[in-house]
Protein backbone atom coordinates (compact mmCIF):
# COMPACT_ATOMS: atom_id res chain seq x y z
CA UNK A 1 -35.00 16.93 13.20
CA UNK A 2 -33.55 16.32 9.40
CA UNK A 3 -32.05 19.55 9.16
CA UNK A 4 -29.35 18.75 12.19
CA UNK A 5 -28.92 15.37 11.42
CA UNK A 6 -27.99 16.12 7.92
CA UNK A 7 -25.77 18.97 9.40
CA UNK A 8 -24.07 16.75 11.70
CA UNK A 9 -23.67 14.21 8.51
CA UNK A 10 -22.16 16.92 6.43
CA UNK A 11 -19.66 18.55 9.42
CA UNK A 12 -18.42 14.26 9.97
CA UNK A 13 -17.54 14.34 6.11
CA UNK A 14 -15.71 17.46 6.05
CA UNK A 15 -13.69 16.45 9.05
CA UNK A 16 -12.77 13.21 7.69
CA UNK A 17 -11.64 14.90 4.60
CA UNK A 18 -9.78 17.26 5.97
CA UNK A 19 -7.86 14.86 8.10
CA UNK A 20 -7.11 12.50 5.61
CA UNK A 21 -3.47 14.15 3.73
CA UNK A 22 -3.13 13.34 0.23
CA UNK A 23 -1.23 10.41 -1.25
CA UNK A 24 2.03 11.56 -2.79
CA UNK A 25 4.45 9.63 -4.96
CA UNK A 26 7.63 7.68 -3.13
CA UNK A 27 10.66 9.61 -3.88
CA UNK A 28 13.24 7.87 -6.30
CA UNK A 29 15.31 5.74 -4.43
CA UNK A 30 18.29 5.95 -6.60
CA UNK A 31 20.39 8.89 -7.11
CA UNK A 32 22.92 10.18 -10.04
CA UNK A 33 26.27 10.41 -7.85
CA UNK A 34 28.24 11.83 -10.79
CA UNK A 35 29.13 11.39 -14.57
CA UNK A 36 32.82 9.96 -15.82
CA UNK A 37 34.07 11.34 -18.97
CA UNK A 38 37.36 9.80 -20.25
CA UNK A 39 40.26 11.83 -20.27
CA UNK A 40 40.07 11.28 -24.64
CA UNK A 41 37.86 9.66 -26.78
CA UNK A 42 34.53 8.18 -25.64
CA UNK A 43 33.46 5.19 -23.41
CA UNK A 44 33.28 2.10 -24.63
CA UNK A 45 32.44 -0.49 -21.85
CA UNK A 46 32.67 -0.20 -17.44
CA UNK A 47 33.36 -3.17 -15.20
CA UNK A 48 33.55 -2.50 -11.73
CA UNK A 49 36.02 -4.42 -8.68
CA UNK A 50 33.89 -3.75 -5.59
CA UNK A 51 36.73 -5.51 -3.82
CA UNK A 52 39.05 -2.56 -4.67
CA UNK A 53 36.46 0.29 -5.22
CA UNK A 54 37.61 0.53 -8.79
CA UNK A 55 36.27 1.13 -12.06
CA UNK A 56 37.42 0.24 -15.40
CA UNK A 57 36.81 2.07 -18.68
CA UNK A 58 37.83 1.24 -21.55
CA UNK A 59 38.11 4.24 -24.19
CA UNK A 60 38.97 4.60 -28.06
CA UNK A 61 39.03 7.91 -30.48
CA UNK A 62 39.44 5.99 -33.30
CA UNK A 63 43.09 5.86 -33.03
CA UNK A 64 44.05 6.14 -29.50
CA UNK A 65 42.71 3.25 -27.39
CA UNK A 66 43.05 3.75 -23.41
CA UNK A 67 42.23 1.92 -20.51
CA UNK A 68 41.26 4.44 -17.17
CA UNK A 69 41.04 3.22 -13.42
CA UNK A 70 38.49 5.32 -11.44
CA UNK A 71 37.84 5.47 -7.59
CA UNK A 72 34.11 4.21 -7.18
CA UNK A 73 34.42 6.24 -3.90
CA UNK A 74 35.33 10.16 -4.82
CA UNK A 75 34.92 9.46 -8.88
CA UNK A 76 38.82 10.53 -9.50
CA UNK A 77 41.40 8.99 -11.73
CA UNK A 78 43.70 6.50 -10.22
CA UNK A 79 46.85 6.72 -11.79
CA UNK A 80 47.72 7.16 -15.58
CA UNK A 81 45.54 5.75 -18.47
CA UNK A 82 46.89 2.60 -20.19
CA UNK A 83 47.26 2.20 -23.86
CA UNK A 84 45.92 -0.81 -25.82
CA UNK A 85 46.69 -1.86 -28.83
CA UNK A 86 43.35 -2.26 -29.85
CA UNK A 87 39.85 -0.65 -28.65
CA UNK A 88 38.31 -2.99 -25.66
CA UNK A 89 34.74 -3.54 -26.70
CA UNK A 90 34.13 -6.05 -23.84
CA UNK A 91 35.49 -6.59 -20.45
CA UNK A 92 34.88 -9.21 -17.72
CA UNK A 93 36.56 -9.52 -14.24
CA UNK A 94 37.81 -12.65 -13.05
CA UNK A 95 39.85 -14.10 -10.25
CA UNK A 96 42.83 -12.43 -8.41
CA UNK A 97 41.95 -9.26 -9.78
CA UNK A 98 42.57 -10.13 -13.34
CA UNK A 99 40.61 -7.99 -15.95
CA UNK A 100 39.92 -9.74 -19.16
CA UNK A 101 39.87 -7.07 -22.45
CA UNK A 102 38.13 -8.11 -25.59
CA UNK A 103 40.13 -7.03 -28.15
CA UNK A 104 38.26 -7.92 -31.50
CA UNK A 105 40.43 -11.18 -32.40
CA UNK A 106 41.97 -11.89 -28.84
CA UNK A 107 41.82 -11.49 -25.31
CA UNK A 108 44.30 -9.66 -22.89
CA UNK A 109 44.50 -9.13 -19.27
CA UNK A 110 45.47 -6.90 -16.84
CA UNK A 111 46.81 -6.85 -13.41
CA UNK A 112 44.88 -4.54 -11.89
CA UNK A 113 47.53 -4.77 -8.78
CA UNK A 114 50.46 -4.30 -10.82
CA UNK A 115 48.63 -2.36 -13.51
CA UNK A 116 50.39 -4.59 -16.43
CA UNK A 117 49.05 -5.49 -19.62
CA UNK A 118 49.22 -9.00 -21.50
CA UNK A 119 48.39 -8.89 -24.67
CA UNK A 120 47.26 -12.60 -26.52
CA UNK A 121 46.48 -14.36 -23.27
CA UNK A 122 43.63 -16.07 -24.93
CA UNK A 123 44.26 -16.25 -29.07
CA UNK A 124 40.36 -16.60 -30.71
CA UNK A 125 39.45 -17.98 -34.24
CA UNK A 126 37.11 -15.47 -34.83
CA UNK A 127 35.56 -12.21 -32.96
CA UNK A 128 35.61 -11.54 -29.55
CA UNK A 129 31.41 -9.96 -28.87
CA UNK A 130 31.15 -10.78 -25.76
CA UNK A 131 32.96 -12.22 -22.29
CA UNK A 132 31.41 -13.28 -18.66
CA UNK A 133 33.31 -14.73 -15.80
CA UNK A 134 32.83 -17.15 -13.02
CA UNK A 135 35.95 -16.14 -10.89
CA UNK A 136 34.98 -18.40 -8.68
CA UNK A 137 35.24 -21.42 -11.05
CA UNK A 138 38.25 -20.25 -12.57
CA UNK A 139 36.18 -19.77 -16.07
CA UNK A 140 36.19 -17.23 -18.76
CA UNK A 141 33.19 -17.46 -21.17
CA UNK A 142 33.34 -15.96 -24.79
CA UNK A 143 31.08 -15.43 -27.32
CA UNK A 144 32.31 -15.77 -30.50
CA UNK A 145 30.50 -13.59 -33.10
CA UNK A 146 32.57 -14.81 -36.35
CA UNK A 147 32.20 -18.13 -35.10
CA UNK A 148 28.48 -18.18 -34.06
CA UNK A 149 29.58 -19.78 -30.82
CA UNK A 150 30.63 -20.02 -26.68
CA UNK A 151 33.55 -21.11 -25.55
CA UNK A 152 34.56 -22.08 -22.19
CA UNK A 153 38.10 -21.07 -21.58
CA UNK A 154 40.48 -21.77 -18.05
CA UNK A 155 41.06 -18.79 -16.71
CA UNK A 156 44.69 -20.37 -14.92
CA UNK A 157 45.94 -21.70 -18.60
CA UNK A 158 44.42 -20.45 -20.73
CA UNK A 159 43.18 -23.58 -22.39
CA UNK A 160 39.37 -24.16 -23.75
CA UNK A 161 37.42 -26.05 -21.78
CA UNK A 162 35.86 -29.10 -23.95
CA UNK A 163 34.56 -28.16 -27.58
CA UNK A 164 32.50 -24.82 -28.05
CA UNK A 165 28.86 -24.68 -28.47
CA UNK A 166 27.92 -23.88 -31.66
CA UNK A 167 24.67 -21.67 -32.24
CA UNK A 168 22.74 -21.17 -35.25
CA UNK A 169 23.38 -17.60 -35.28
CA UNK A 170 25.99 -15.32 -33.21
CA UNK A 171 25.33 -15.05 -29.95
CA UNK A 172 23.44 -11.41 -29.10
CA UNK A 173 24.17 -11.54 -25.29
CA UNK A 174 26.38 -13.63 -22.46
CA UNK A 175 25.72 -13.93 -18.79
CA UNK A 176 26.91 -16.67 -16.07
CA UNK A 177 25.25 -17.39 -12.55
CA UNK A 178 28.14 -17.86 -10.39
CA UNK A 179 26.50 -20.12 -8.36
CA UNK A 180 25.75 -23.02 -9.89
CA UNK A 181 28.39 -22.42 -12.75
CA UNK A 182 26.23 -22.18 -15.47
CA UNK A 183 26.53 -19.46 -18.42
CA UNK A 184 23.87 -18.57 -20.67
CA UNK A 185 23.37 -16.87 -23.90
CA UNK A 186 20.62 -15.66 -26.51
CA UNK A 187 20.86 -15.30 -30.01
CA UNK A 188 18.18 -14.16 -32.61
CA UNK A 189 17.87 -15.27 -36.34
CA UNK A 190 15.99 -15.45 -39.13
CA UNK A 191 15.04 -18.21 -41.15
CA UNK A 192 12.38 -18.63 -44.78
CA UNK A 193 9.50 -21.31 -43.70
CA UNK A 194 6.80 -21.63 -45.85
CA UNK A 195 7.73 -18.67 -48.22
CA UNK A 196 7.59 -16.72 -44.62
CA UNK A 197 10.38 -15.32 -42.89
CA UNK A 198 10.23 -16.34 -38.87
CA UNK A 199 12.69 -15.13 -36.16
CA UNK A 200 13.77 -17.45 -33.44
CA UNK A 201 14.67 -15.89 -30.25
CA UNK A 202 16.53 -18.56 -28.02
CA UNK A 203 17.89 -18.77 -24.60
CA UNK A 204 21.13 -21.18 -24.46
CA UNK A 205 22.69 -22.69 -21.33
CA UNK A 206 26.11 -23.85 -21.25
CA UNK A 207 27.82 -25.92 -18.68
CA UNK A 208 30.88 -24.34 -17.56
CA UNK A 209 32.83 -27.51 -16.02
CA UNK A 210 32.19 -29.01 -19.74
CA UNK A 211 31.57 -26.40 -21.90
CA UNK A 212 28.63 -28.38 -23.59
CA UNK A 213 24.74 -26.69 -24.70
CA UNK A 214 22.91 -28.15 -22.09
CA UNK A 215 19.47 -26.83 -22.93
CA UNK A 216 17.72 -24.24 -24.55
CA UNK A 217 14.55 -22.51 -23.95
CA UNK A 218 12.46 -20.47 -27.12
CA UNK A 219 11.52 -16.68 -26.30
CA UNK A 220 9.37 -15.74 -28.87
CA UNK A 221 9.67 -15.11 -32.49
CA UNK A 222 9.82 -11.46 -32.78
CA UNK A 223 12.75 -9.85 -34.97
CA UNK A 224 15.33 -7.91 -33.26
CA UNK A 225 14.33 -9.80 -30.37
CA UNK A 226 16.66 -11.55 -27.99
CA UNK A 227 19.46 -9.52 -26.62
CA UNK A 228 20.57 -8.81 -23.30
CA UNK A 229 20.49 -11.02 -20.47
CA UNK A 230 21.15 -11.17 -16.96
CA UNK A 231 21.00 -13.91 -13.94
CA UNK A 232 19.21 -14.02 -10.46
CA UNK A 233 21.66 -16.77 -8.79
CA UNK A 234 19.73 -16.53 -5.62
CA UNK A 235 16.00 -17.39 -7.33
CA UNK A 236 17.63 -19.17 -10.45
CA UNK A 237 15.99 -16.80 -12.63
CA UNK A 238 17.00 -15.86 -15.90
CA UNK A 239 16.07 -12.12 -17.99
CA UNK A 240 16.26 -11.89 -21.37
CA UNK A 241 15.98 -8.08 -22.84
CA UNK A 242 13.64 -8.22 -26.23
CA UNK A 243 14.64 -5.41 -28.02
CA UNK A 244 11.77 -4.37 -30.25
CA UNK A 245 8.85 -5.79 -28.48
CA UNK A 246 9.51 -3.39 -25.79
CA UNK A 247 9.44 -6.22 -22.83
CA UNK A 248 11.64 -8.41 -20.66
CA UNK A 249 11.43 -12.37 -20.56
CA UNK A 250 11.19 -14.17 -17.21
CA UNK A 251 12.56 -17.85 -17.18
CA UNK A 252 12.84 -20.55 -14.52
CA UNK A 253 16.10 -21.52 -15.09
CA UNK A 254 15.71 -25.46 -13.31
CA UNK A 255 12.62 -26.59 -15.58
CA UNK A 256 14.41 -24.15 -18.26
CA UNK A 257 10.42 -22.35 -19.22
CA UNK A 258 9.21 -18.96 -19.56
CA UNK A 259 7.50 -17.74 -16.79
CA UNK A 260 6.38 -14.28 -17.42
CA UNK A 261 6.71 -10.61 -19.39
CA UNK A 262 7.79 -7.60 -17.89
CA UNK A 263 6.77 -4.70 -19.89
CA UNK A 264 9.96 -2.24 -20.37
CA UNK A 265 9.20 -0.06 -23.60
CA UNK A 266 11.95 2.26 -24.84
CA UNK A 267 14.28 -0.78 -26.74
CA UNK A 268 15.53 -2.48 -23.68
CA UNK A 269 19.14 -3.95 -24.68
CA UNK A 270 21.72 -4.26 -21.67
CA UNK A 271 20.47 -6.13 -18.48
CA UNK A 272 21.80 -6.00 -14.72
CA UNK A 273 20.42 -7.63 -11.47
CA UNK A 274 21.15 -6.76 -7.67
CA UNK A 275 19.87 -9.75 -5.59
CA UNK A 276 20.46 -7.65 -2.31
CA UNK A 277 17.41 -5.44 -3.22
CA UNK A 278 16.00 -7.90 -5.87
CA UNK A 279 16.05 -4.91 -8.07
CA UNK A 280 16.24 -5.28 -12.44
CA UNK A 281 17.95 -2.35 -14.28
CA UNK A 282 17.02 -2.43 -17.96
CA UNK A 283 19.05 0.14 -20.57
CA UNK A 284 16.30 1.90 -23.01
CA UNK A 285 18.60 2.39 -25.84
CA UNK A 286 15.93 4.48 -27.91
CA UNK A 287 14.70 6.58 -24.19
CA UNK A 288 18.36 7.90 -22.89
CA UNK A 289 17.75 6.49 -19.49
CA UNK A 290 17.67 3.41 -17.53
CA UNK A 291 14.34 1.56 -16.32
CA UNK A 292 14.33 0.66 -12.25
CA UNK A 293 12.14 -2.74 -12.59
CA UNK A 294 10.53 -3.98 -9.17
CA UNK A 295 10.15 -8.42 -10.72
CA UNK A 296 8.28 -8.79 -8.06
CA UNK A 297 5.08 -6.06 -8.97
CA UNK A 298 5.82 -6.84 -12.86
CA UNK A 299 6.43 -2.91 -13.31
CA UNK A 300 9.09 -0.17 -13.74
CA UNK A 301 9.01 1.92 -10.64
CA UNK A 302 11.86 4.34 -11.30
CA UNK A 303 13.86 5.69 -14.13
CA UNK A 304 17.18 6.89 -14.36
CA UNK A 305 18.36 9.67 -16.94
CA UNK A 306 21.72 8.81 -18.87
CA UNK A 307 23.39 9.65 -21.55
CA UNK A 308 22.52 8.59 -25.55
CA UNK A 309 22.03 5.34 -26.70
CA UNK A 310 22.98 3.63 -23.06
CA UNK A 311 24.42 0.50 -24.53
CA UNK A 312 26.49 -1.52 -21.26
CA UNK A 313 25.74 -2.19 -17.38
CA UNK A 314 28.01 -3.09 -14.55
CA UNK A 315 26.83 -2.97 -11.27
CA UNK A 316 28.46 -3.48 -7.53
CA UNK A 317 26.10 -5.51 -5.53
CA UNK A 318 27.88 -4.45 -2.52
CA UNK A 319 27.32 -0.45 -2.52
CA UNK A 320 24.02 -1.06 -5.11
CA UNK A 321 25.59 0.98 -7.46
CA UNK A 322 25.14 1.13 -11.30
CA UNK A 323 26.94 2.21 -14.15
CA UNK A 324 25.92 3.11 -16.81
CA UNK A 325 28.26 3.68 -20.24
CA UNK A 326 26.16 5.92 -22.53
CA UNK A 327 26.62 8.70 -24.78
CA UNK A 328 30.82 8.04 -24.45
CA UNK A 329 30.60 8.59 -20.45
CA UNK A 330 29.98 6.95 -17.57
CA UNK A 331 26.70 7.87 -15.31
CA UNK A 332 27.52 6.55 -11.39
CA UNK A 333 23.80 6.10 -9.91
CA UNK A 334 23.71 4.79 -6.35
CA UNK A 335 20.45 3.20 -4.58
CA UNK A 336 19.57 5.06 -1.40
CA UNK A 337 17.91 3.47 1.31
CA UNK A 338 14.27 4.05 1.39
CA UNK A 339 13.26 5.47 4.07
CA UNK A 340 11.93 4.72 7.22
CA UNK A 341 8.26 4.42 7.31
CA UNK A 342 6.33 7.73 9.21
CA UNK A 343 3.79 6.21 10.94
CA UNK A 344 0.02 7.58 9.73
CA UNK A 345 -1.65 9.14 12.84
CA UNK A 346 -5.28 7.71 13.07
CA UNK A 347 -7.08 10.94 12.46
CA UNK A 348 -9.42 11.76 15.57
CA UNK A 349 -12.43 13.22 14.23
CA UNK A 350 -13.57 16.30 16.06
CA UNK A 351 -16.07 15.72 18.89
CA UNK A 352 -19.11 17.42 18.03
CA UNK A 353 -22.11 17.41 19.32
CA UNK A 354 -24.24 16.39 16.78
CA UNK A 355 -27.28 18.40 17.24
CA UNK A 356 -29.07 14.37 17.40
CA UNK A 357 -28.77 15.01 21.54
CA UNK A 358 -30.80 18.24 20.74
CA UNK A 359 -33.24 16.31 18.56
CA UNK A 360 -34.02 13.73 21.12
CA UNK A 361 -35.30 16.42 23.85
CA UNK A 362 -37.06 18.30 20.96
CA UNK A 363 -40.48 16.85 21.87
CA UNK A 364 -40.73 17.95 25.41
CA UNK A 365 -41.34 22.03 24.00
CA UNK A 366 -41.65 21.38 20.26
CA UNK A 367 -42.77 17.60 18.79
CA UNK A 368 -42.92 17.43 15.47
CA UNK A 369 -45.10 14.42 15.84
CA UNK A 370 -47.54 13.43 17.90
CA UNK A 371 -46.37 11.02 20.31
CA UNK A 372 -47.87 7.58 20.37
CA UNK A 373 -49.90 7.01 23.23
CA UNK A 374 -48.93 3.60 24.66
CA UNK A 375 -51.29 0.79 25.24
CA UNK A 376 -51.54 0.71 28.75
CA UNK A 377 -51.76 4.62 28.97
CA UNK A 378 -53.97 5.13 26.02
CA UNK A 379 -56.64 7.61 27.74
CA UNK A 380 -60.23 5.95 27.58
CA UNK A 381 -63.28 8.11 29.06
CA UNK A 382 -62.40 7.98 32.66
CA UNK A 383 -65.21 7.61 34.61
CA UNK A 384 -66.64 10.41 37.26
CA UNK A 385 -65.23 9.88 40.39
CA UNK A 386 -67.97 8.31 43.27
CA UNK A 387 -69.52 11.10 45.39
CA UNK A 388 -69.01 10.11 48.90
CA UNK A 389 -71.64 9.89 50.19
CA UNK A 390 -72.11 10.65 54.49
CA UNK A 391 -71.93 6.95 55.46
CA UNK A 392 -69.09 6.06 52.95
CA UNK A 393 -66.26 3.99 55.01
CA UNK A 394 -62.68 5.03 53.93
CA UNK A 395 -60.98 3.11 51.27
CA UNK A 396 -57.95 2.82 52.85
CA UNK A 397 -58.06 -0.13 55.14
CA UNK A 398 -55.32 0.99 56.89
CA UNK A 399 -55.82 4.91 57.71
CA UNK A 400 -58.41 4.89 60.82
CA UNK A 401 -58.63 8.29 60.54
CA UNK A 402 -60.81 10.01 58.30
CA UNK A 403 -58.67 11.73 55.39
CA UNK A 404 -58.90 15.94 54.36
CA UNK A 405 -61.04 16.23 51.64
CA UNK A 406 -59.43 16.58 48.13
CA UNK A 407 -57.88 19.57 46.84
CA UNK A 408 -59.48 21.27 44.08
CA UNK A 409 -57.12 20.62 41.05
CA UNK A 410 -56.49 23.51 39.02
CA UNK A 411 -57.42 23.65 35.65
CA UNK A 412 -54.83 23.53 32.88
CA UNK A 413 -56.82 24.64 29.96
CA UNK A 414 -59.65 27.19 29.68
CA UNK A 415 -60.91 25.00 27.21
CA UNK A 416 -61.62 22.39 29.98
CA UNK A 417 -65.30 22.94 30.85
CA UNK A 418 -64.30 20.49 34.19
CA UNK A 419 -60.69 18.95 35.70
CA UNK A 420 -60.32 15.38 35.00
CA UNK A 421 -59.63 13.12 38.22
CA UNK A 422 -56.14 11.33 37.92
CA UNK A 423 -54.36 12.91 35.65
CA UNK A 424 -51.75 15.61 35.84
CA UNK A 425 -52.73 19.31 36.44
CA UNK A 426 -49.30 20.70 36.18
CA UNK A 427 -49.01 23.46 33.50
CA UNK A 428 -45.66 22.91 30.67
CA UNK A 429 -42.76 22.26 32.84
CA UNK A 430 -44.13 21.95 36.04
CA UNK A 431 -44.48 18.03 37.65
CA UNK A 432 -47.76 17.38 38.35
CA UNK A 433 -49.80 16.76 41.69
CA UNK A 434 -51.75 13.26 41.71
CA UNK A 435 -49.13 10.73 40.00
CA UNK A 436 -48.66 9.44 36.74
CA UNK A 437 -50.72 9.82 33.62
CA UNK A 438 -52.52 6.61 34.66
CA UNK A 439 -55.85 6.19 36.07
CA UNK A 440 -55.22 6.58 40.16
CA UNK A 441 -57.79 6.17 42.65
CA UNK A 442 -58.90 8.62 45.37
CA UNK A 443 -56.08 8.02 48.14
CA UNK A 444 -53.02 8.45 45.21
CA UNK A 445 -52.81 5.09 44.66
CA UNK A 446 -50.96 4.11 41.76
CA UNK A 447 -53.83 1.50 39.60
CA UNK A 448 -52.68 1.47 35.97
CA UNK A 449 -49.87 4.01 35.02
CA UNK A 450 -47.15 2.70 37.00
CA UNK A 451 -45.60 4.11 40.22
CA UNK A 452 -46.68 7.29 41.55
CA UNK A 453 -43.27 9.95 40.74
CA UNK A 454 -43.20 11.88 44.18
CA UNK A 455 -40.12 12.77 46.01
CA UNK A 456 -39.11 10.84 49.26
CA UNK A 457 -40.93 14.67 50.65
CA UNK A 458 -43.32 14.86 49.16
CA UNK A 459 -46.38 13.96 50.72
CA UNK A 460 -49.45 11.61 48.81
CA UNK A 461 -52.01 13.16 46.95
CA UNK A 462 -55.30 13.68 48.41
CA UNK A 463 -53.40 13.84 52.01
CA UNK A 464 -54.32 10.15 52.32
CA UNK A 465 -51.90 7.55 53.65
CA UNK A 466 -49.32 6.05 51.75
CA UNK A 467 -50.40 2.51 50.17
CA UNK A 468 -49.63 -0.54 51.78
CA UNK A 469 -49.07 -3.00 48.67
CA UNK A 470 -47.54 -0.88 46.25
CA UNK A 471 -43.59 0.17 45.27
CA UNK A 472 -43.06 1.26 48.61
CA UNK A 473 -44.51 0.29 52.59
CA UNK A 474 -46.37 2.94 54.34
CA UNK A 475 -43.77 5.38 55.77
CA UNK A 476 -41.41 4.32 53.39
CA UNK A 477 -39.45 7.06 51.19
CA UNK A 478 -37.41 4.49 49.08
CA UNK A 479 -39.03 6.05 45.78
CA UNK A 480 -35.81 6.73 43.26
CA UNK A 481 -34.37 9.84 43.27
CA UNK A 482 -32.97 8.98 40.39
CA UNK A 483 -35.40 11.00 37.91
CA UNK A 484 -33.89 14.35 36.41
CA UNK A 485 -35.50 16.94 35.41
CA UNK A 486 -35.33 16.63 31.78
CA UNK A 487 -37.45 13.23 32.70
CA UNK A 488 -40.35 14.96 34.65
CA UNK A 489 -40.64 17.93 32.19
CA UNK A 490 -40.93 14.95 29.67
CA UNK A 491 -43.63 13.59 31.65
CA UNK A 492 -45.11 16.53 31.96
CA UNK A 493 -44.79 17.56 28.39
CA UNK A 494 -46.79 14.42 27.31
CA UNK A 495 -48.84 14.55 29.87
CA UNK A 496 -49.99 18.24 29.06
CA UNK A 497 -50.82 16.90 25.26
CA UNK A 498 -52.98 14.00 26.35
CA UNK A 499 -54.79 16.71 28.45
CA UNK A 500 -55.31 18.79 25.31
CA UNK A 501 -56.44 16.32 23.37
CA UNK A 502 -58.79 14.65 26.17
CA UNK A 503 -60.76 17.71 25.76
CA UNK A 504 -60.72 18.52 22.55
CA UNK A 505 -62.90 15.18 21.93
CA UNK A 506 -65.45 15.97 24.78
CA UNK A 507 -65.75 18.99 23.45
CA UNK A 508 -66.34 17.18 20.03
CA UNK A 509 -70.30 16.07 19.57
């Protein structure tokens, strides 16, 4: 019985194995459309006009500076390159279209409709490092490296907005949530305490309808720390890239606090958020690529090759697009939809017969054990059966005629020096004559063993009448036809070993 049961264990297993496919990685979501090279020279900085599908790249040789329009659609050049008169390390689009150049000590724009340059729209006391616009708001926001400061500036005059906010050291990256009108910036710096040297990493916010520092919030004091930051407008959440400790600042921008480390190794710099698919891009400037960085699971789930050194982001929220300026081109990666979910079919194991239905009818020609003889059938010396004697009166009251005399039972074992009144006589197999394995009495009447299994046909044992208080009324046949024949070889079966072992112990001293 242990051999199929472990069999039918084992065949379960290797079903369920076999119908269980193995896990594969997702495919990347995001795909490389196509790579921008400038016509001469090498990119310096991308900003895109999802409006317009355009893209702006700004381009120097050392001598030559150019300004190229792209289609973000088919990736050709739209019209002739402009010359600058000066290479435009920074760009930032504002209203109407307007593209703000920085162009080391000033600003310029461009008309992106008429495609015509002014240069010295906004004149700066220092170096231009970095610009961010709130189009919306009408504001232009520089950083001033030379200057160690952020100005607010008017975008329709031209005119700063109150007095700039001064940092300790020059600001190391510029961003500005266009919702609430707030722009923010880092910086990183050194100072001697204690005969020490200690970096300060700090996170500045500046008010863009006053221009003034309204807060700050400290990152950390690891050098070469603090650098590129981006905005979630949607969840007010701020990311600041931390250059050499390989990780990514969270910060809840209303209480202004840290909130968490993202772990982004490769010397994250340049930052980029889409709040459509809630999705962080993070430039490895020592990896070539660009890390895909799911907030929400605290993990990079993707990565995008580039070119060397990838040093700027701009992204269209509208098409989820990225690009990426690295290695003096431009790499166009899209986000793909994911897609759809294939539903997992509940794998049906195989129906099998587990040999435990075999097991169970084992017994009847083969029992591994002995079976346990129940209480109330538990085979006690049955006594000799009375000899009638000439004047005995029938024991069933209600048969007034005197019954056939008893048939002589046949004997089941040649071991048997005698047959044993009330038991069955059957041989393996074969359903028995006189009832049950209980003790019966001389007319077939069932006394301890339970009902008496005859067919509705088949006539009482003995040839006496049927009983009158029993399962059934005399002339009745409303016995169960119910029993099968696996049941009355069963009872046969057992009733064939109590036999056997009945006379084994009288034939035991």
């Amino acid at each position: 019985m242990r051999a199929p049961l472990l069999t039918a264990a084992a065949v379960l297993a290797l079903t369920s194995t076999a119908a269980t496919p193995p896990t594969s990685p997702p495919p990347p979501l995001h795909e490389t459309l196509r790579t921008l090279t400038p016509p001469s020279g090498s990119a310096l900085n991308a900003e895109v006009d999802p409006a317009a599908n355009r893209l702006y790249v700004s381009s120097s040789d050392g001598t030559a500076h150019r300004l190229t329009t792209y289609s973000t659609t088919t990736g050709d050049p739209v019209g002739e390159p402009v010359a600058l008169p000066a290479p435009a390390t920074v760009m930032a689009l504002g209203a109407s279209g307007t593209l703000y150049l920085g162009l080391s000590t000033r600003i310029a724009a461009y008309d992106t409709a008429s495609g015509t340059l002014t240069d010295h729209r906004i004149t700066i006391d220092g170096s231009v490092s970095h610009l961010a616009a709130d189009p919306g708001q009408g504001r232009l926001y520089v950083g001033d490296q030379a200057a160690k400061s952020v100005t607010v500036y008017d975008t329709a005059t031209g005119a700063p907005v109150g007095e700039p906010a001064v940092l300790p050291f020059h600001p190391a990256g510029l961003a500005v949530d266009t919702t609430h009108h707030t722009g923010y910036a880092t910086y990183v710096g050194g100072a001697v305490e204690n005969g020490s040297v200690v970096y300060r990493n700090v996170l500045n916010a500046v008010d863009g309808t006053t221009g003034r520092l309204t807060g700050t919030v400290s990152l950390g004091s690891t050098a070469l720390g603090s650098m590129g930051v981006t905005v979630d407008p949607v969840g007010r959440t701020g990311y600041v890239a931390n250059l050499a400790a390989g990780t990514v600042s969270v910060v809840e921008l209303r209480e202004q606090k840290v909130t968490g480390t993202l772990t982004v190794d490769g010397n994250p710099k340049a930052l980029a958020y889409d709040p459509g698919t809630s999705t962080l891009y993070a430039a490895r400037t020592g990896a070539s690529s660009v890390a895909v960085v799911d907030p929400a699971k605290g993990e990079v789930t993707e990565t995008i090759t580039t070119g060397e050194r990838p040093a700027a982001l701009a992204l269209d929220p509208q098409e989820h697009t990225l690009y990426t300026v690295a290695g003096g081109a431009v790499t166009q990666t899209v986000r793909k939809a994911p897609p759809e979910p294939t539903p997992t079919p509940t794998p049906t194991p195989t129906p099998t017969n587990p040999t435990p239905t075999a097991t169970a009818t084992e017994p009847t020609t083969e029992p591994t054990t002995e079976p346990t003889d129940p209480p109330t059938q538990e085979p006690t010396d049955t006594p000799e059966p009375p000899t009638p004697s000439p004047t005995s009166t029938p024991t069933s009251p209600t048969s007034p005629t005197p019954t056939a005399p008893p048939a002589e039972p046949t004997p089941t074992d040649s071991t048997s020096p005698e047959p044993v009144t009330g038991e069955t006589t059957g041989s393996e197999g074969t359903t028995g004559t006189t009832g049950t394995t209980g003790a019966t009495d001389t007319t077939g009447t069932t006394t301890a063993g339970g009902a008496n299994p005859r067919t509705p046909d088949q006539p009482a044992s003995s040839g006496g009448p049927a009983p009158t208080g029993g399962l059934a009324a005399t002339g009745s046949r409303t016995l169960p036809v119910a029993l099968t024949a696996a049941g009355l070889t069963a009872l046969g079966g057992a009733a064939l070993v109590l036999n056997r072992r009945r006379a084994a112990r009288q034939d035991t001293p």
